[in-house]
N, C-alpha and C. Protein backbone atom coordinates (compact mmCIF):
# COMPACT_ATOMS: atom_id res chain seq x y z
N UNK A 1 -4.52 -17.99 -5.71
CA UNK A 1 -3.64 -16.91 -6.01
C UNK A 1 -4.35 -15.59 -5.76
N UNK A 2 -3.59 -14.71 -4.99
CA UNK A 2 -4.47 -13.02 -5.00
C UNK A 2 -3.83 -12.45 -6.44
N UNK A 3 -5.11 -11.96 -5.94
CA UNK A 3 -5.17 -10.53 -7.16
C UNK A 3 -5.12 -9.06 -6.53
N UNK A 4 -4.28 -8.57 -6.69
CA UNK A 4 -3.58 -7.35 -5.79
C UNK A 4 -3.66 -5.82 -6.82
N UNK A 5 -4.73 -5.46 -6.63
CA UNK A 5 -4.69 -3.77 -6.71
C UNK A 5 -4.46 -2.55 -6.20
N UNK A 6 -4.21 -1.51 -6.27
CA UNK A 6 -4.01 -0.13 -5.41
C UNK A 6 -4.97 0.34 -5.46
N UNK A 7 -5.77 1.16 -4.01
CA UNK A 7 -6.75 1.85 -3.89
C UNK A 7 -5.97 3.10 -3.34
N UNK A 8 -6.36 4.21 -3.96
CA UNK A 8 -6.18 5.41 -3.42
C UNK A 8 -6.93 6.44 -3.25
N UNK A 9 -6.77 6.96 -1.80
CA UNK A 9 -7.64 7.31 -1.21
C UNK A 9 -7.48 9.25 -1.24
N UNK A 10 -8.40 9.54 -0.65
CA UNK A 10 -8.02 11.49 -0.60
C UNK A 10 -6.51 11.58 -0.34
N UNK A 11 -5.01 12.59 -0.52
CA UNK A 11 -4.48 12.93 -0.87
C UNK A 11 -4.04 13.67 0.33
N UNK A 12 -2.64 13.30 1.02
CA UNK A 12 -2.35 14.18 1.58
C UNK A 12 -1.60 15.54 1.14
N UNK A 13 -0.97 16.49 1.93
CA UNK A 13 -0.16 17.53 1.15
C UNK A 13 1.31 16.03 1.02
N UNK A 14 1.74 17.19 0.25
CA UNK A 14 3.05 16.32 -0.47
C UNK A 14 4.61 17.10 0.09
N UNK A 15 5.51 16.48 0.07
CA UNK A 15 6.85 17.08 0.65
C UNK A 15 7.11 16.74 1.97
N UNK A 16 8.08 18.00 2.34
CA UNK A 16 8.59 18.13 3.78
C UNK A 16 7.24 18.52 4.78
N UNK A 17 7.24 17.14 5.88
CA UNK A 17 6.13 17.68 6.99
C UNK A 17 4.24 16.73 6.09
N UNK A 18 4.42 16.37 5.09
CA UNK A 18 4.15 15.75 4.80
C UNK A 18 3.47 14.05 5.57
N UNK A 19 2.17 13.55 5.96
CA UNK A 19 2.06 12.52 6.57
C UNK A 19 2.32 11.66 5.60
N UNK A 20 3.03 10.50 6.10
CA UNK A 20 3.25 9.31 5.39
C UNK A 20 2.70 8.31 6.45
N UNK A 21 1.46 8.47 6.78
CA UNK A 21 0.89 6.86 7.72
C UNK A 21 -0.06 6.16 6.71
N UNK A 22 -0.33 5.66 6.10
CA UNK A 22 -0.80 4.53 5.18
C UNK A 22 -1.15 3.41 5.59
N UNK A 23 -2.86 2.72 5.59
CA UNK A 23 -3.37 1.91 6.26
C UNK A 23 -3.50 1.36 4.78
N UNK A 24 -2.69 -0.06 5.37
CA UNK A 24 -2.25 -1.48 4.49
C UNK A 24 -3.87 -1.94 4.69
N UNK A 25 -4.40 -2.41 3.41
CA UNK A 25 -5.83 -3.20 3.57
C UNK A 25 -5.84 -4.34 3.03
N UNK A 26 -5.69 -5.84 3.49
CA UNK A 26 -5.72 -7.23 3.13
C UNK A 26 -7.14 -7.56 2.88
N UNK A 27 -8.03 -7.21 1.21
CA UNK A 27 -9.07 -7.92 0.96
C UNK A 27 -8.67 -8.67 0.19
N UNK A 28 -7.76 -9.42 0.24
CA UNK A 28 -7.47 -10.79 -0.29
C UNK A 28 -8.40 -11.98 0.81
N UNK A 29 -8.29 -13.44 -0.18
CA UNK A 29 -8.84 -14.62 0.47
C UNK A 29 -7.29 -14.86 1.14
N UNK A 30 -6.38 -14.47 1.38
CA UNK A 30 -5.02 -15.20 1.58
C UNK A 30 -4.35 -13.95 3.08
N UNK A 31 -3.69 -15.02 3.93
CA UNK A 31 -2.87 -14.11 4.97
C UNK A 31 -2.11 -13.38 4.05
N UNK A 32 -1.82 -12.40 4.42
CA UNK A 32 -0.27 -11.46 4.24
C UNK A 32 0.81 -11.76 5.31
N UNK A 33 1.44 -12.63 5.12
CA UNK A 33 2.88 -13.06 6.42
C UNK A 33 3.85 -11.65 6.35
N UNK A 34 4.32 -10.81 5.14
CA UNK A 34 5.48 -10.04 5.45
C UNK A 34 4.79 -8.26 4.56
N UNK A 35 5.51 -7.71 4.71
CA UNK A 35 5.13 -6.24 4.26
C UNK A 35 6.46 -5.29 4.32
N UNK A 36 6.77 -4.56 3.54
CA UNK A 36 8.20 -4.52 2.98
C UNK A 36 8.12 -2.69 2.73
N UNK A 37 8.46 -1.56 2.93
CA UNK A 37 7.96 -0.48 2.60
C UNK A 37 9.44 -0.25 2.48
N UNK A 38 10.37 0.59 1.01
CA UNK A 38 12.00 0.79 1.14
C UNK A 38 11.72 1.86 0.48
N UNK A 39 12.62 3.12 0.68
CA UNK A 39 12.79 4.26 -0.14
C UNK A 39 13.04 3.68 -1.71
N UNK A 40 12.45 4.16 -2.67
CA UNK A 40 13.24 3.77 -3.85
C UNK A 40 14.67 4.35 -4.47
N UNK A 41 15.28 4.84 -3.37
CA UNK A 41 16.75 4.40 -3.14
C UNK A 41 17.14 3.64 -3.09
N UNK A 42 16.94 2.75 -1.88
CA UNK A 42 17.57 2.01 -1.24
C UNK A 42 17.80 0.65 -2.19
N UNK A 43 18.69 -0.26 -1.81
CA UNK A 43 19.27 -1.11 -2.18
C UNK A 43 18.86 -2.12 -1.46
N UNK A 44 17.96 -2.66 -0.69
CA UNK A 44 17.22 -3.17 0.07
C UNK A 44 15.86 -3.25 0.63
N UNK A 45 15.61 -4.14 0.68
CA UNK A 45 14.13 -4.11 1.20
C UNK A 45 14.24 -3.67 2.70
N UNK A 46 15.18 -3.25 3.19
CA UNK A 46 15.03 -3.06 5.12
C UNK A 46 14.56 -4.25 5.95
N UNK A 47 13.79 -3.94 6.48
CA UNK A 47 12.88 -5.01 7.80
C UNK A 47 11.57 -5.18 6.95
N UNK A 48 10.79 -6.81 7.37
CA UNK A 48 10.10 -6.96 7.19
C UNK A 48 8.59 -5.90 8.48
N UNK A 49 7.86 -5.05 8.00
CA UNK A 49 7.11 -4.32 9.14
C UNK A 49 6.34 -5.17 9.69
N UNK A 50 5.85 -5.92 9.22
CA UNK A 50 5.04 -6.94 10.11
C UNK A 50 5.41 -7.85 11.24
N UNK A 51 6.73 -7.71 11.11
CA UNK A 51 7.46 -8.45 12.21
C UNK A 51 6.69 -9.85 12.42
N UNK A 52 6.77 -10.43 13.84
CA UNK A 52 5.59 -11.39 13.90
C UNK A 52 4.39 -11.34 13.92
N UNK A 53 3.14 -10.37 13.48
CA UNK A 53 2.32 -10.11 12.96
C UNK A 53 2.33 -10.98 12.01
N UNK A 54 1.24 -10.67 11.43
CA UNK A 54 0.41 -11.25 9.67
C UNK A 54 -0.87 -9.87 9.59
N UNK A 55 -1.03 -9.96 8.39
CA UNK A 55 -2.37 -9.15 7.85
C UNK A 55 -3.73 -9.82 7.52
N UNK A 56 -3.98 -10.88 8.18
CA UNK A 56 -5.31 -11.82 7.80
C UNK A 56 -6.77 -11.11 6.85
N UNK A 57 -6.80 -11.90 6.05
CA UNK A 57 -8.07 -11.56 5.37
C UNK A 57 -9.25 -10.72 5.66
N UNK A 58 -9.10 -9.33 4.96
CA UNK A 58 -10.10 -8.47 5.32
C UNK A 58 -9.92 -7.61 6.62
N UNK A 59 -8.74 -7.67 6.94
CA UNK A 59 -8.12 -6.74 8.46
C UNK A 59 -6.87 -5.51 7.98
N UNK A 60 -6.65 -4.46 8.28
CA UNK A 60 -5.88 -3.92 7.78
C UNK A 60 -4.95 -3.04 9.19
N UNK A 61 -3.87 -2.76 8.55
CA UNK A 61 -2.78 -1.93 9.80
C UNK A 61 -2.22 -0.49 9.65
N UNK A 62 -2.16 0.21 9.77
CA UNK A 62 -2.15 1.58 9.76
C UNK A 62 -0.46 2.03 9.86
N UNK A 63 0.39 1.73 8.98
CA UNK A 63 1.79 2.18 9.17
C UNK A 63 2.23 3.32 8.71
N UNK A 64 3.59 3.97 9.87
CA UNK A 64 3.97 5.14 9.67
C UNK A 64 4.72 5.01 8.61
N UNK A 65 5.28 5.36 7.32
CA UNK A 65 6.05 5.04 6.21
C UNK A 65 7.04 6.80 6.28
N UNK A 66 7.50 6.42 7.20
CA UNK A 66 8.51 7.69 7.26
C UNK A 66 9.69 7.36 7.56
N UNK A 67 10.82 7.44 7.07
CA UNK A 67 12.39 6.88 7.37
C UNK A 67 13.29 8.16 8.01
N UNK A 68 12.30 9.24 7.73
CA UNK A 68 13.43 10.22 8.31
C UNK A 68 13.86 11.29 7.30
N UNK A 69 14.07 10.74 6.10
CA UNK A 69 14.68 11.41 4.73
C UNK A 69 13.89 12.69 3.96
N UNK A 70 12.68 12.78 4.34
CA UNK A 70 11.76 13.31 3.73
C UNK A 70 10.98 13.04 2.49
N UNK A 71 11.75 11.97 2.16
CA UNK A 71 10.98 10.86 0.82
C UNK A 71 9.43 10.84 0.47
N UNK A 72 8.86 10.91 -0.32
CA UNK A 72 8.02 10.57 -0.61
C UNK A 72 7.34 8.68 -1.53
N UNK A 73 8.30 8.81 -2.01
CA UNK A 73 8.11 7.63 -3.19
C UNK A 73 8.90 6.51 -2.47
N UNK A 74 8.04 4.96 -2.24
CA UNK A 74 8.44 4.11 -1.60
C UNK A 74 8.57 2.69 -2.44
N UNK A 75 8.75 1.74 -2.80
CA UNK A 75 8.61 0.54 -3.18
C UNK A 75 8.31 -0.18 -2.06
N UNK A 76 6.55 -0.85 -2.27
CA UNK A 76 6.16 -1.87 -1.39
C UNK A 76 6.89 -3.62 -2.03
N UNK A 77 6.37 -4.10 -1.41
CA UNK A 77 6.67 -5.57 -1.65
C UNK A 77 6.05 -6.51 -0.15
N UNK A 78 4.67 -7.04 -0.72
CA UNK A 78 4.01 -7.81 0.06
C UNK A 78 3.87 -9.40 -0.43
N UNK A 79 3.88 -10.20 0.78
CA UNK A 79 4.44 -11.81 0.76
C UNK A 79 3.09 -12.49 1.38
N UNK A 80 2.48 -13.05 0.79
CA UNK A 80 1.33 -14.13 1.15
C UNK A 80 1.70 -15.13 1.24
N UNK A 81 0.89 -16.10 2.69
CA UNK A 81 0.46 -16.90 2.68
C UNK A 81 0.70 -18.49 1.50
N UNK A 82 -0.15 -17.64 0.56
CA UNK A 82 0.27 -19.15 -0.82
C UNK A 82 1.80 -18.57 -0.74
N UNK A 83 2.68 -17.91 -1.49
CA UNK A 83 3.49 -17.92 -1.41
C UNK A 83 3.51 -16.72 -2.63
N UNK A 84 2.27 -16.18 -3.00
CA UNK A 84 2.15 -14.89 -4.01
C UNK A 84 3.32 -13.88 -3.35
N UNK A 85 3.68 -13.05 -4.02
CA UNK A 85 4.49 -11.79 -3.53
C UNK A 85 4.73 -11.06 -5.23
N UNK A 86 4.09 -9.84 -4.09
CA UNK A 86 3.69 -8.26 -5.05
C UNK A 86 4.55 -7.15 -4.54
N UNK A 87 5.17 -7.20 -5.65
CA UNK A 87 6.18 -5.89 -5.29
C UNK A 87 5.65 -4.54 -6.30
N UNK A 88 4.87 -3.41 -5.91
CA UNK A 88 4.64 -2.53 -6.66
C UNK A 88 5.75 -1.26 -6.16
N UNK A 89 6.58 -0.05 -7.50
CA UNK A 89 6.58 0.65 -7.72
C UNK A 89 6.68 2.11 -7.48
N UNK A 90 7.33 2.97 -6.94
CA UNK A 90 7.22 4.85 -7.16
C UNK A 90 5.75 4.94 -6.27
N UNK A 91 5.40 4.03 -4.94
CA UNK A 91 4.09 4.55 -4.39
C UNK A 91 4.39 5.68 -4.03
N UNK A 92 3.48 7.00 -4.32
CA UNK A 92 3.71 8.25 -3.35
C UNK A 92 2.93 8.21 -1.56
N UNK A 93 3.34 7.71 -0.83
CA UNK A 93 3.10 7.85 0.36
C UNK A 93 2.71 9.17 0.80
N UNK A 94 3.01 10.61 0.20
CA UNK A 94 2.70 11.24 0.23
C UNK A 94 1.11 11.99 -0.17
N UNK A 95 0.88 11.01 -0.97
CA UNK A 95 -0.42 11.60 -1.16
C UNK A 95 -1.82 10.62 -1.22
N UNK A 96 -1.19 9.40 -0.74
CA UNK A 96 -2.31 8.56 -0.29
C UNK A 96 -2.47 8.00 1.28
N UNK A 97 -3.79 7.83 1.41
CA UNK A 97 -3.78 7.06 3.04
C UNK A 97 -4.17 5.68 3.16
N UNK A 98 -4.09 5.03 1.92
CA UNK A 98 -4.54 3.86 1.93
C UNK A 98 -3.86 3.23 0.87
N UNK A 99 -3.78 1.98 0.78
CA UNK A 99 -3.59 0.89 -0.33
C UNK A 99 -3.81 -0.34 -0.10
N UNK A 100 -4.78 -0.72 -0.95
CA UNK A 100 -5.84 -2.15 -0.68
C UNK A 100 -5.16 -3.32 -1.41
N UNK A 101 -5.09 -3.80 -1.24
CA UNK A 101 -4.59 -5.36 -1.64
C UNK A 101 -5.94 -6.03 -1.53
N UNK A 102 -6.76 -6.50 -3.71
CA UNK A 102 -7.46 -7.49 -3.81
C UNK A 102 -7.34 -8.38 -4.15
C-alpha cells in the first residue's frame, strides 16, 4: 500500500496569469496508472492526464493544470497500480510547483 504526502515547493504568484504547471512526483514503491486534476467545481473528474502513460516509481511529469477559467484550487485524485487511490483536496496550483506522492 502507498503512503501519499504533499510536498510543496517555492510558490508561484497567485491569480490571473498565474503558472499552474506542477511536476507530479511518484516516490512511491507502486506505478501510478491514472492522474485526475478537476476544478473544485466541477462535477467530474474530466480525463484521466496520463492517458496511456503511467508514473513509474521514482519518475515524475510536469503538467500544465490550467483549464482556461483562471482557477486556482484543483482536486487531484491519483490511481495506483495495487489499486490504492488518493484523492486530495482545495490544491492551490497556484502557488506550488510540485507535489510528491510517498
Amino acid at each position: 500500500m502507498a503512503t501519499l504526502t504533499l510536498g510543496v515547493a517555492a510558490p508561484a504568484s497567485a491569480g490571473a496569469g498565474a503558472d499552474r504547471r506542477v511536476r507530479i512526483i511518484n516516490d512511491t514503491r507502486v506505478t501510478m496508472t491514472q492522474f485526475y486534476a478537476s476544478s473544485v467545481d466541477a462535477d467530474d473528474w474530466e480525463e484521466d492526464i496520463l492517458g496511456n502513460d503511467v508514473l513509474r516509481p521514482g519518475r515524475s511529469v510536469r503538467i500544465n493544470i490550467d483549464d482556461g477559467t483562471g482557477e486556482c484550487y484543483f482536486d487531484f485524485k491519483a490511481v495506483f497500480a495495487d489499486g490504492d487511490v488518493l484523492v486530495r483536496e482545495r490544491i492551490n496550483v497556484c502557488s506550488i510547483s510540485e507535489y510528491r506522492y510517498r
